[in-house]
C-alpha atoms as a PDB file:
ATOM      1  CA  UNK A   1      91.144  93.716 117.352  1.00  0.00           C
ATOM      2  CA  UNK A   2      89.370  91.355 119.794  1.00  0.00           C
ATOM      3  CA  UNK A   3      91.700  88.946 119.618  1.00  0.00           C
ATOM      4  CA  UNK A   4      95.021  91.648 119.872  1.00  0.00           C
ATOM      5  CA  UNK A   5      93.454  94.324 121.608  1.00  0.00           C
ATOM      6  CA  UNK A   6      96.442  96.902 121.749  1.00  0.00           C
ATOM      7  CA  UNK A   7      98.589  95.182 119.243  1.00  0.00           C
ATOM      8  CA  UNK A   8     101.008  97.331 116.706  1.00  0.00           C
ATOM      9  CA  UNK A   9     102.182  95.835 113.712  1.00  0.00           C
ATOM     10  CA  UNK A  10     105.490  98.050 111.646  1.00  0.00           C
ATOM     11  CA  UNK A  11     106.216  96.841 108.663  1.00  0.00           C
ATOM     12  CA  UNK A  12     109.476  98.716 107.223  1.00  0.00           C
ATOM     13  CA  UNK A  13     110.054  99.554 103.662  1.00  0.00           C
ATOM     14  CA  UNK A  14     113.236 100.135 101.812  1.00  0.00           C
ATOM     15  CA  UNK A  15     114.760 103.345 102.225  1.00  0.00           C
ATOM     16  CA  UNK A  16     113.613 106.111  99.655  1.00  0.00           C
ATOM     17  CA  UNK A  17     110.889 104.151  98.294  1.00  0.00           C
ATOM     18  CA  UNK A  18     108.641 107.449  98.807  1.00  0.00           C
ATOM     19  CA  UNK A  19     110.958 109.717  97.241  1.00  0.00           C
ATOM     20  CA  UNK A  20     109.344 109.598  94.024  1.00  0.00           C
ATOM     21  CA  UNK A  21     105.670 110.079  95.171  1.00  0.00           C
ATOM     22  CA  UNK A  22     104.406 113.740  95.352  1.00  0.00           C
ATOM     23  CA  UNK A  23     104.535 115.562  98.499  1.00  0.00           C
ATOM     24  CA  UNK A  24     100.391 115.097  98.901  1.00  0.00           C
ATOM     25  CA  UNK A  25      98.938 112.887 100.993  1.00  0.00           C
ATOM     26  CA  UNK A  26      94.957 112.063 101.580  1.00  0.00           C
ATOM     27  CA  UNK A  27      93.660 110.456 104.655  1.00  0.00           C
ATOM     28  CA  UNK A  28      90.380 109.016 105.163  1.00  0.00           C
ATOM     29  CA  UNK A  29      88.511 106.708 107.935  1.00  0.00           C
ATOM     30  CA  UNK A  30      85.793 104.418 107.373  1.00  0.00           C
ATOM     31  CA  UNK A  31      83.696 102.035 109.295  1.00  0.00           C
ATOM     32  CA  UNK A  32      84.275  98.324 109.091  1.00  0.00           C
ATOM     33  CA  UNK A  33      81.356  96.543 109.351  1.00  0.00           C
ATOM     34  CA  UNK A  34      82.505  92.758 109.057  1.00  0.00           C
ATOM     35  CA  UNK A  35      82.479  90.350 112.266  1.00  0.00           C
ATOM     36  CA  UNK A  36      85.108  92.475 113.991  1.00  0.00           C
ATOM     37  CA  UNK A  37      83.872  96.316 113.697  1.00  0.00           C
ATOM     38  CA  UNK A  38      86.105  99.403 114.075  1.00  0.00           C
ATOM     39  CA  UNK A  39      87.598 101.799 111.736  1.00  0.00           C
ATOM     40  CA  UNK A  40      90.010 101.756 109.178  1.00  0.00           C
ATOM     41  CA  UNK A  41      92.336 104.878 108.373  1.00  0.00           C
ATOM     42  CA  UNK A  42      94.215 104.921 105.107  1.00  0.00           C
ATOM     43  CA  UNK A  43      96.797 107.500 103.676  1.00  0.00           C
ATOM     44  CA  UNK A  44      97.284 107.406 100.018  1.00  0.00           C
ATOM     45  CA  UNK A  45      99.789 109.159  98.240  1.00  0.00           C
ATOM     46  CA  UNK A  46     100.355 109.996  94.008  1.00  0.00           C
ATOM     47  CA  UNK A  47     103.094 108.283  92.410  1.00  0.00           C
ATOM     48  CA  UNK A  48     105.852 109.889  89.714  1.00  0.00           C
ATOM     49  CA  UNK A  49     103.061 107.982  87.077  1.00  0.00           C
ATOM     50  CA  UNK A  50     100.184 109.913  88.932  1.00  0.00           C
ATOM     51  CA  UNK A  51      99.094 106.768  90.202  1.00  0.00           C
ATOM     52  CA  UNK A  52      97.372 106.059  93.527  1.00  0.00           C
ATOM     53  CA  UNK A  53      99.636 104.696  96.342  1.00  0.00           C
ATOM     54  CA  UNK A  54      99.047 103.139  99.116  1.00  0.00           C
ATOM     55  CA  UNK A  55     101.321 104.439 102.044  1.00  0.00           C
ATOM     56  CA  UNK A  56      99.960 102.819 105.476  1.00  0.00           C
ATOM     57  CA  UNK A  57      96.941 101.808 106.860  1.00  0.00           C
ATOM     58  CA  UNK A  58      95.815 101.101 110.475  1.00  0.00           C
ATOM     59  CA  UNK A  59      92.661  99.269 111.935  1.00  0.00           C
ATOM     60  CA  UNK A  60      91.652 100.982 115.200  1.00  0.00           C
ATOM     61  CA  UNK A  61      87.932 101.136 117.562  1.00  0.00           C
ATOM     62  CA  UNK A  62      87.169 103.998 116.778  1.00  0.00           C
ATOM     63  CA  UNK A  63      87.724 107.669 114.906  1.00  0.00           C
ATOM     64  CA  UNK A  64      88.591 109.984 117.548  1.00  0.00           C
ATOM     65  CA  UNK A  65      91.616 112.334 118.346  1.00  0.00           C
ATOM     66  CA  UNK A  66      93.829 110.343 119.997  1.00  0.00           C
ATOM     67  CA  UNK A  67      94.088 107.307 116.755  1.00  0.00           C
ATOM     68  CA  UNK A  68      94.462 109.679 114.419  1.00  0.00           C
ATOM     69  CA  UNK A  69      96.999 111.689 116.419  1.00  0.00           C
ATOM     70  CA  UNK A  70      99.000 108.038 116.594  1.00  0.00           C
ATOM     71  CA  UNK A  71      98.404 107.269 112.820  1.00  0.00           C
ATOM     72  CA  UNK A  72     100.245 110.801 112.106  1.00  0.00           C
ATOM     73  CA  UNK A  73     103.112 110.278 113.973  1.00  0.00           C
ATOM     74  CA  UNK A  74     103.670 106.884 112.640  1.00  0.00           C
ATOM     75  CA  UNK A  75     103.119 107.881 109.397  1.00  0.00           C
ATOM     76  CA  UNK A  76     105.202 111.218 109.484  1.00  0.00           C
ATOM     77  CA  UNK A  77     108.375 108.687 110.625  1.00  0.00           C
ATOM     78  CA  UNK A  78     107.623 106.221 107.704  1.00  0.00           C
ATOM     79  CA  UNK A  79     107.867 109.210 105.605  1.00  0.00           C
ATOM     80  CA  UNK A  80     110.521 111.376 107.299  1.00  0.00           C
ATOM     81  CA  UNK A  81     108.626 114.436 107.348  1.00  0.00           C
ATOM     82  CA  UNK A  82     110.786 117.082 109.370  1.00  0.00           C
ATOM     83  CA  UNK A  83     109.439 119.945 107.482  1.00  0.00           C
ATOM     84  CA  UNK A  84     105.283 119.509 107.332  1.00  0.00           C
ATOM     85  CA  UNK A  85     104.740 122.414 105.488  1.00  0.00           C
ATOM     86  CA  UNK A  86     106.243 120.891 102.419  1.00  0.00           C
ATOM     87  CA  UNK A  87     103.510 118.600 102.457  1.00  0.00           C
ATOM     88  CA  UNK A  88      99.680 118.962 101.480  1.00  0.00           C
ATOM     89  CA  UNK A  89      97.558 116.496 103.460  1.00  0.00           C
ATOM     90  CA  UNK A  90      93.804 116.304 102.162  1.00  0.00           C
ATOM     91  CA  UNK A  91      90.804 115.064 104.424  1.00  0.00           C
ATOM     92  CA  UNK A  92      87.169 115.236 104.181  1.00  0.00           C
ATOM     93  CA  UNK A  93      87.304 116.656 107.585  1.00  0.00           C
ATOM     94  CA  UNK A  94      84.649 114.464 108.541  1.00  0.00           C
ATOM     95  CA  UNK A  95      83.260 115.558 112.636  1.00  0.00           C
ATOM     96  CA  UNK A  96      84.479 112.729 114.540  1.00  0.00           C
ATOM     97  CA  UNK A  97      84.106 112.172 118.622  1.00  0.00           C
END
C-alpha cells in the first residue's frame, strides 16, 4: 500500500462461476502486521460440496465505514446481487472507527 497508495486491482472471473455456491456470505477484517500494516477484508462463501470459498479479498489502511462500504459494492457486482435479501451475509460485527 506504500508503494500503490490508491491502487485497485479487478480481477474478473468466468461468468456463473458463483452460481453454485450458497447464497451466504461471511466477511471478516483483520490486522496485518507484516512490514506494510493495514487490514485485510475477506468474503468467503460455501460451495455446492459445503466447502469454504474464497470470493474476494481487499488490502486497505484501515477498518472503517467508508472501505467496507467500497468492498460491498465491489463485491455485490462480482456477484450480481440485485436482490440482497436473498442473501445472508455473516460478520462478527466487530466496533470499528
Amino acid at each position: 500500500m506504500r508503494t500503490h497508495p490508491n491502487s485497485t486491482f479487478i480481477i474478473l472471473a468466468d461468468e456463473g462461476v458463483f452460481q453454485s455456491c450458497r447464497n451466504l456470505v461471511s466477511l471478516d477484517g483483520c490486522f496485518l502486521k507484516g512490514t506494510y500494516g493495514g487490514q485485510l477484508l475477506t468474503a468467503v462463501g460455501i460451495d455446492a460440496n459445503d466447502c469454504i470459498y474464497p470470493i474476494a479479498w481487499a488490502v486497505v489502511n484501515k477498518e472503517n465505514k467508508e472501505n467496507w462500504t467500497w468492498f460491498l459494492q465491489l463485491l455485490a457486482q462480482d456477484l450480481g446481487i440485485v436482490d440482497s435479501h436473498k442473501w445472508a451475509f455473516m460478520t462478527d460485527r466487530q466496533k470499528s472507527q
